[in-house]
N, C-alpha and C. Protein backbone atom coordinates (compact mmCIF):
# COMPACT_ATOMS: atom_id res chain seq x y z
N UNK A 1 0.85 -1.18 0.00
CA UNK A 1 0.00 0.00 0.00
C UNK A 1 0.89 1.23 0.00
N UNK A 2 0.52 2.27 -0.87
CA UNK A 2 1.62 3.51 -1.01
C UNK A 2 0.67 4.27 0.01
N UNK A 3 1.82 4.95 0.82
CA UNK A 3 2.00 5.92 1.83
C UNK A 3 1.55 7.10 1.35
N UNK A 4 0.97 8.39 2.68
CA UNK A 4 1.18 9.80 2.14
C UNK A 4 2.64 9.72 2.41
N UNK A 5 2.90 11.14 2.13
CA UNK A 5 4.42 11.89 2.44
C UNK A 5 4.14 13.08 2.84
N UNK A 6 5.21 13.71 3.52
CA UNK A 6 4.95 14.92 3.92
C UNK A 6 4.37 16.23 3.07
N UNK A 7 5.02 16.16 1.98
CA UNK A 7 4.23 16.90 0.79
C UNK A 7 2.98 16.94 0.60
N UNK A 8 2.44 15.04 0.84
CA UNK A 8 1.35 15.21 0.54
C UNK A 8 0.30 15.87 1.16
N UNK A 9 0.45 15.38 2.43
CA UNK A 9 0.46 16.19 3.50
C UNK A 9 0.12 17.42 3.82
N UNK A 10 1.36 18.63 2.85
CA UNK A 10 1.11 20.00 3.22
C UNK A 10 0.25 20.09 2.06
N UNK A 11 0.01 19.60 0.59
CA UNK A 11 -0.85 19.98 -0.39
C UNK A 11 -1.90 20.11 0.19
N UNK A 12 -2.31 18.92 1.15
CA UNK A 12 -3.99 18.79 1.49
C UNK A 12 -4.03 20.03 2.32
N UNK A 13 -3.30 20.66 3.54
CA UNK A 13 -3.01 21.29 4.64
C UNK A 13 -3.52 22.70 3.71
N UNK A 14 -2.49 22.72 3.11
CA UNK A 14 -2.56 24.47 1.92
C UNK A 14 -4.17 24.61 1.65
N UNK A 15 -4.24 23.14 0.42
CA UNK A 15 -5.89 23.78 0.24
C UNK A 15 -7.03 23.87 1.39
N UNK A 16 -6.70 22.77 2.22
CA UNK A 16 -8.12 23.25 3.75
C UNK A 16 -7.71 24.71 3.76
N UNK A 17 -6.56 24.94 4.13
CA UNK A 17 -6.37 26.18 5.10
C UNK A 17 -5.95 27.01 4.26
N UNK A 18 -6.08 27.27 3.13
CA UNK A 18 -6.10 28.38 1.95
C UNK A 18 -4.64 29.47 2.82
N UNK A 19 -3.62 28.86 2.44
CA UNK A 19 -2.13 29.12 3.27
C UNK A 19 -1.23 28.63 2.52
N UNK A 20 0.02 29.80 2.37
CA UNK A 20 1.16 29.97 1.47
C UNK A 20 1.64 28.78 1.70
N UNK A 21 2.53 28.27 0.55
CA UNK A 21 2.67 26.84 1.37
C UNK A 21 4.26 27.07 1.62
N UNK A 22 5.06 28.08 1.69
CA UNK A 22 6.11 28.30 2.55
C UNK A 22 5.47 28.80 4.43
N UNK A 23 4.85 29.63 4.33
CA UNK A 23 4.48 29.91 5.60
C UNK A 23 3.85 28.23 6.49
N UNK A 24 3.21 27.90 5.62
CA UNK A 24 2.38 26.59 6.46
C UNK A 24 3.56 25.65 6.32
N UNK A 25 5.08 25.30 5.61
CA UNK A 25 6.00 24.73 6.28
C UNK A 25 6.78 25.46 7.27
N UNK A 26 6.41 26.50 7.94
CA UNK A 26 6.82 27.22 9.21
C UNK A 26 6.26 26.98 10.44
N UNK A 27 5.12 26.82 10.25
CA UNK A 27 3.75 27.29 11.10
C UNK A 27 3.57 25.41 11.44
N UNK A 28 3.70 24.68 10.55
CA UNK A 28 3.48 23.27 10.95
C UNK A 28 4.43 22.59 11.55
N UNK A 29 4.10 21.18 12.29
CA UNK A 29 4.95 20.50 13.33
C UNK A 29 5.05 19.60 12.29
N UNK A 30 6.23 19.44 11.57
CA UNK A 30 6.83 18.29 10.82
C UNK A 30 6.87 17.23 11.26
N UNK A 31 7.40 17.31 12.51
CA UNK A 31 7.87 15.69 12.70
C UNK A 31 6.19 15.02 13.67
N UNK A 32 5.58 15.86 14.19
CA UNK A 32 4.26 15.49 14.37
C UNK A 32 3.13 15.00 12.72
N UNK A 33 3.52 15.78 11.74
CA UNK A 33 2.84 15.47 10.99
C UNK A 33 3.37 13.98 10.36
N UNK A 34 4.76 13.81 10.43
CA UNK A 34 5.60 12.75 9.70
C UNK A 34 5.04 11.28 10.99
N UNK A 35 5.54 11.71 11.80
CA UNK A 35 5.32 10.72 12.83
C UNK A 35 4.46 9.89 12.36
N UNK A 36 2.64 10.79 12.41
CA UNK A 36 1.65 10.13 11.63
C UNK A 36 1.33 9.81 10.70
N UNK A 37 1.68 10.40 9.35
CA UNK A 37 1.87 9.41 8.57
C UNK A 37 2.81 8.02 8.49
N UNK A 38 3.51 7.70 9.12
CA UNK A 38 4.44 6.70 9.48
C UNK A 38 3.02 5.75 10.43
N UNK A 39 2.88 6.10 11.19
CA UNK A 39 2.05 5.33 12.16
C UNK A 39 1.67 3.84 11.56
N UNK A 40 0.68 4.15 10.29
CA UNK A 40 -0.58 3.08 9.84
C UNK A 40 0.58 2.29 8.86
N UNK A 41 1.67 2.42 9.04
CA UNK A 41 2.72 1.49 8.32
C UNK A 41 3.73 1.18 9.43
N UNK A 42 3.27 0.94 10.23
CA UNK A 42 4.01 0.15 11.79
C UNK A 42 4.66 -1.28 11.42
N UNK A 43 5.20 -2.02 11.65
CA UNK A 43 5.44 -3.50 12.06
C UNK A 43 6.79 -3.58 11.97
N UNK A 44 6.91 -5.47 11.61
CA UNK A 44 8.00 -5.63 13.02
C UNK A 44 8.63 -7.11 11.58
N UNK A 45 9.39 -6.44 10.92
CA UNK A 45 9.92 -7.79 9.76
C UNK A 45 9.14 -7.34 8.90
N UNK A 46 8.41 -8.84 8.78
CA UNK A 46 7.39 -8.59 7.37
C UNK A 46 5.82 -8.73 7.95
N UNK A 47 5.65 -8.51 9.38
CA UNK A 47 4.23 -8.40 9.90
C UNK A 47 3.91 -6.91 9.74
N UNK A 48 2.84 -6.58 9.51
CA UNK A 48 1.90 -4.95 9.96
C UNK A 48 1.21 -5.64 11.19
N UNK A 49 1.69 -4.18 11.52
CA UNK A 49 0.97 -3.94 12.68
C UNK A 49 -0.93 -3.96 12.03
N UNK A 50 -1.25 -2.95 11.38
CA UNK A 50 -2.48 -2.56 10.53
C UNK A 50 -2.26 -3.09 9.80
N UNK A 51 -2.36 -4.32 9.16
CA UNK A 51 -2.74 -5.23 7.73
C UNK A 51 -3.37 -5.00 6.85
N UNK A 52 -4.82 -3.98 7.53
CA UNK A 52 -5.85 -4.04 6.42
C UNK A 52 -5.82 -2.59 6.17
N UNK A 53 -6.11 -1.73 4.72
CA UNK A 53 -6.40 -1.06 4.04
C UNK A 53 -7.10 0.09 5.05
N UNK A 54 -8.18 -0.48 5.71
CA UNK A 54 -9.50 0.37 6.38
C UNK A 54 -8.82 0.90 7.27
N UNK A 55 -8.40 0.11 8.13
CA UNK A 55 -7.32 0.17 9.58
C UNK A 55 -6.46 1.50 9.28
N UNK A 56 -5.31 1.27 8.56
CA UNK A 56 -4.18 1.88 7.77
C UNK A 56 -4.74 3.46 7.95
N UNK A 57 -6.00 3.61 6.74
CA UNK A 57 -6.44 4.78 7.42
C UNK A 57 -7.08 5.52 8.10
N UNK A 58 -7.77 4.66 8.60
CA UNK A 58 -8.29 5.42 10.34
C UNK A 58 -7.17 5.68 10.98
N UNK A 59 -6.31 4.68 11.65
CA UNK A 59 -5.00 5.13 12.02
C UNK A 59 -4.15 6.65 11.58
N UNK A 60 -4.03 6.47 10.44
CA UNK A 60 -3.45 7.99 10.07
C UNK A 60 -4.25 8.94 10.61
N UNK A 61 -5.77 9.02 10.10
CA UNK A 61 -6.51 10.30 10.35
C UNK A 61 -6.53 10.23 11.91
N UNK A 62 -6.56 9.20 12.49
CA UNK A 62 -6.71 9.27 14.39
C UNK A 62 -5.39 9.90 14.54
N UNK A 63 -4.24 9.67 14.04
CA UNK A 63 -2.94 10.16 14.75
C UNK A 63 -2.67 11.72 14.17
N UNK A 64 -3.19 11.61 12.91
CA UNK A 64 -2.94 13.20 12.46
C UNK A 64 -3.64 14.37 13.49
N UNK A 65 -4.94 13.92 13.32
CA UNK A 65 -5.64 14.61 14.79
C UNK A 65 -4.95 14.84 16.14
N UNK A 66 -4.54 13.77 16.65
CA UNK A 66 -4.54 13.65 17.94
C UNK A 66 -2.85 14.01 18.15
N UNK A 67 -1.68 13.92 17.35
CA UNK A 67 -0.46 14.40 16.99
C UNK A 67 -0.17 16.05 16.64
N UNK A 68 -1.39 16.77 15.97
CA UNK A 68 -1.59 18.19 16.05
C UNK A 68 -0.56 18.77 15.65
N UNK A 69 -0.63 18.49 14.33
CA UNK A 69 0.35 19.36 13.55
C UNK A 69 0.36 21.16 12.94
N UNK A 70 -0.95 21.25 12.97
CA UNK A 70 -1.36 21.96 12.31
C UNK A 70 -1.83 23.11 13.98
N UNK A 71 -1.72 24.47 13.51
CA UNK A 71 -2.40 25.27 14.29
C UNK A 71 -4.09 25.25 14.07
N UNK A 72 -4.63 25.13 13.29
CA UNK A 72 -5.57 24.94 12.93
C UNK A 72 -6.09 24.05 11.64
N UNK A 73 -7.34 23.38 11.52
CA UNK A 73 -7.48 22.48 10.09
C UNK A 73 -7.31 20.71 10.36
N UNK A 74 -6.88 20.23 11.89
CA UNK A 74 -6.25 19.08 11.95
C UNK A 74 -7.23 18.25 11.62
N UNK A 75 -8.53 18.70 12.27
CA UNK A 75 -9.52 17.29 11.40
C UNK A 75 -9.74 17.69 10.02
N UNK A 76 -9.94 18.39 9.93
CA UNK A 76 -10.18 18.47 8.21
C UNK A 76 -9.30 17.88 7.29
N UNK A 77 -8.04 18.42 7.58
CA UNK A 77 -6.69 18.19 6.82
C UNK A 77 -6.73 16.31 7.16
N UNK A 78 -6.86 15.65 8.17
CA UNK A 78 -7.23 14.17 8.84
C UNK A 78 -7.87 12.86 7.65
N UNK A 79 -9.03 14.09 7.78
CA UNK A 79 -9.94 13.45 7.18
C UNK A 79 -10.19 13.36 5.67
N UNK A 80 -9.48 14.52 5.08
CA UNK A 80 -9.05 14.74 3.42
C UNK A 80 -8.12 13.24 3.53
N UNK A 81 -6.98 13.54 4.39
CA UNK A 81 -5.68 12.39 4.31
C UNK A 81 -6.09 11.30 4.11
N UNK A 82 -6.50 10.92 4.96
CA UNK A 82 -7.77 9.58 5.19
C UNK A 82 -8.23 9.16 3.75
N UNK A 83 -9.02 9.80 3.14
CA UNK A 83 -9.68 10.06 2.01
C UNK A 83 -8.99 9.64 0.67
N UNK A 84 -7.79 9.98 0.96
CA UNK A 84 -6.68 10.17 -0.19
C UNK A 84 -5.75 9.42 -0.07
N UNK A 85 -5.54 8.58 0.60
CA UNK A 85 -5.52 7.34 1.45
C UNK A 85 -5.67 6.09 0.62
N UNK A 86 -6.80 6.07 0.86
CA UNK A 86 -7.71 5.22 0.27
C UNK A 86 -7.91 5.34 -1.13
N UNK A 87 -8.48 6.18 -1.62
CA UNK A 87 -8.32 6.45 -2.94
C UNK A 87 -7.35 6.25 -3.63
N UNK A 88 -5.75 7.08 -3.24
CA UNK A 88 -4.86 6.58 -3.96
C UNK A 88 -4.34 4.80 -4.10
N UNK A 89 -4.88 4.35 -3.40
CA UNK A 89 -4.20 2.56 -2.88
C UNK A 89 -5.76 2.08 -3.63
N UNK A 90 -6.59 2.76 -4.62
CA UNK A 90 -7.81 2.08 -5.33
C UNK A 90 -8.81 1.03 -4.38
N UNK A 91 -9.39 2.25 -3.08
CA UNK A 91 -10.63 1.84 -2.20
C UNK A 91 -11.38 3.04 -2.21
N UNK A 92 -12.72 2.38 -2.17
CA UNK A 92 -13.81 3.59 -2.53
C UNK A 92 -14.24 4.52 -1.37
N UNK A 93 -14.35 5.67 -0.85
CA UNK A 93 -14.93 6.02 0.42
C UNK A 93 -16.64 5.51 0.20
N UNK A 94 -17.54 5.18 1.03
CA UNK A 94 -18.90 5.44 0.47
C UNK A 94 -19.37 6.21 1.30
N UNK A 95 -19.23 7.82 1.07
CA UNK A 95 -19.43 8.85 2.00
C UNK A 95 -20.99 8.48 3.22
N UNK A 96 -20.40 8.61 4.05
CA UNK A 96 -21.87 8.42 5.42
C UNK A 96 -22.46 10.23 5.39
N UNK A 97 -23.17 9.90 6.10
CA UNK A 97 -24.09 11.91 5.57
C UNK A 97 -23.19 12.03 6.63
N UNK A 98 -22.91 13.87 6.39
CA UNK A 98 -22.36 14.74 7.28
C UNK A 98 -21.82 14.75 8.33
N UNK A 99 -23.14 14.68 8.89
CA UNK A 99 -23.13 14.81 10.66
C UNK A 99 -22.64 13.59 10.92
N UNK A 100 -22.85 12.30 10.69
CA UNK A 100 -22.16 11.22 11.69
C UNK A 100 -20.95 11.61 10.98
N UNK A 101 -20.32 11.40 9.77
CA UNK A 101 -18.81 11.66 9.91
C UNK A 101 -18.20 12.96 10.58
N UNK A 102 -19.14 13.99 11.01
CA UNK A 102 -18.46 15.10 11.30
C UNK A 102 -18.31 14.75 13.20
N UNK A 103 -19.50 13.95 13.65
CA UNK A 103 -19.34 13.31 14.97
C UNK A 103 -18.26 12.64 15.08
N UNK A 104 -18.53 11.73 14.67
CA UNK A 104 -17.22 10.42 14.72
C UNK A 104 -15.67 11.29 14.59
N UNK A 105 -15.16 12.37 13.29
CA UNK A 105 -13.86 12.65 13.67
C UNK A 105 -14.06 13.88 14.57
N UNK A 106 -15.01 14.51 14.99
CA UNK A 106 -14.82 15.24 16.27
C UNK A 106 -14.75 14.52 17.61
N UNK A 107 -15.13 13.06 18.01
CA UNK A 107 -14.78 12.30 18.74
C UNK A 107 -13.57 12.03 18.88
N UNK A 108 -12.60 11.74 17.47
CA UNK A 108 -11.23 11.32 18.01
C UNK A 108 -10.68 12.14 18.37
N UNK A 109 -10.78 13.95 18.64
CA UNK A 109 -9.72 14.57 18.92
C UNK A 109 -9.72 14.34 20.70
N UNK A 110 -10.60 14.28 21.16
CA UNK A 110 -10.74 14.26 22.69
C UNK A 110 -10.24 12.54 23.14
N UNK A 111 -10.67 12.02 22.11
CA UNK A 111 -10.53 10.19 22.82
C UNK A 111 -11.77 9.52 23.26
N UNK A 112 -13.20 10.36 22.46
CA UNK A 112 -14.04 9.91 23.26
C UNK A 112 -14.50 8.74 22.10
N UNK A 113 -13.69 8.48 21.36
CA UNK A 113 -13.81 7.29 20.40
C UNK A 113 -12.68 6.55 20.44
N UNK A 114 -12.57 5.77 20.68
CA UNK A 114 -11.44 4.42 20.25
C UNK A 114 -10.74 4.34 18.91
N UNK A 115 -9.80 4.51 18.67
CA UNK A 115 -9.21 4.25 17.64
C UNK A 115 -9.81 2.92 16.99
N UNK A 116 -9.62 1.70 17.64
CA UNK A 116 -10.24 0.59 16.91
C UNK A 116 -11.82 1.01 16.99
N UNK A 117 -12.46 1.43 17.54
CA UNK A 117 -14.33 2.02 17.10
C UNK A 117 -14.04 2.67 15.96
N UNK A 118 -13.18 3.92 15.99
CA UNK A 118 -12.71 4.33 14.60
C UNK A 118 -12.76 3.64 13.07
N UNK A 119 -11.56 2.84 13.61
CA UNK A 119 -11.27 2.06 12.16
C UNK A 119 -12.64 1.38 12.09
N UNK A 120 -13.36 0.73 12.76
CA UNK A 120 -14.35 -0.30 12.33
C UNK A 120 -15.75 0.50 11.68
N UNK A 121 -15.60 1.70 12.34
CA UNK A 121 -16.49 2.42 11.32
C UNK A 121 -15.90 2.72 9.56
N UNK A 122 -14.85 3.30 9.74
CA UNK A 122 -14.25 3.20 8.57
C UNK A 122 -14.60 2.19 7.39
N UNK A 123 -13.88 1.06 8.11
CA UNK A 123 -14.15 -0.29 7.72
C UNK A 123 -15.70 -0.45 7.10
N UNK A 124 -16.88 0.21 7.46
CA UNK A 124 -17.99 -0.19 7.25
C UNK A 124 -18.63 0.64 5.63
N UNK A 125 -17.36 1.98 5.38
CA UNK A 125 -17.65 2.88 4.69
C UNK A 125 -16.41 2.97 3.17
N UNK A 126 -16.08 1.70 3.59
CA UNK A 126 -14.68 1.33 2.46
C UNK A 126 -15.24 -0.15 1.26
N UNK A 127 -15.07 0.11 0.07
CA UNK A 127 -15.09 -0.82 -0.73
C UNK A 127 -14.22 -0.94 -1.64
């Protein structure tokens, strides 16, 4: 499965947050943003930690959030990532209406969702 990168990263970051994209590599926490993308590609040899596709990116968007790279935009920018994610590695989002996705990633910034509740919703919205 191909990875974001940090680039990719600030592209999504620039367009949420309509921001120079020299200033927003000032203003952003690199190694918070890198960290998380690294995350959902964990393991140990030739095991993953996250095996599956769905997992992979809930993981990112939970750690991009909750890692806070950004002064502002972190779920948004999360949840684009997420998005693009998936898409690029050829999995479909099947968008849920609004409000529960806007619940669910306003849940992960506090913790009042589980990362694995996370992914398994994910999981339910991936083909």
């Amino acid at each position: 499965m191909d990875a974001l990168t940090i680039s990719d990263f600030l592209l999504i970051a620039e367009a949420v947050l309509d921001i120079d994209p020299e200033r927003l590599a000032h203003v952003a926490d690199l190694g918070a943003a890198d960290s998380a993308l690294a995350a959902p590609f964990a393991g140990w040899g030739d095991a993953d930690v996250y095996p599956d596709a769905s997992i992979k990116a809930a993981v990112l968007c939970s750690r991009l959030i909750r890692n806070h790279p950004l002064p502002d935009g972190n779920k948004r920018v999360a949840y684009l990532a997420m998005r693009e994610l998936l898409a690029r590695n050829g999995y479909e989002w099947i968008r849920p209406e609004d409000a529960e996705t806007a619940r669910m990633v306003e849940r992960l910034a506090p913790s009042d969702v589980s990362e694995e509740a996370f992914a398994a919703w994910v999981a339910e919205h991936v083909a």
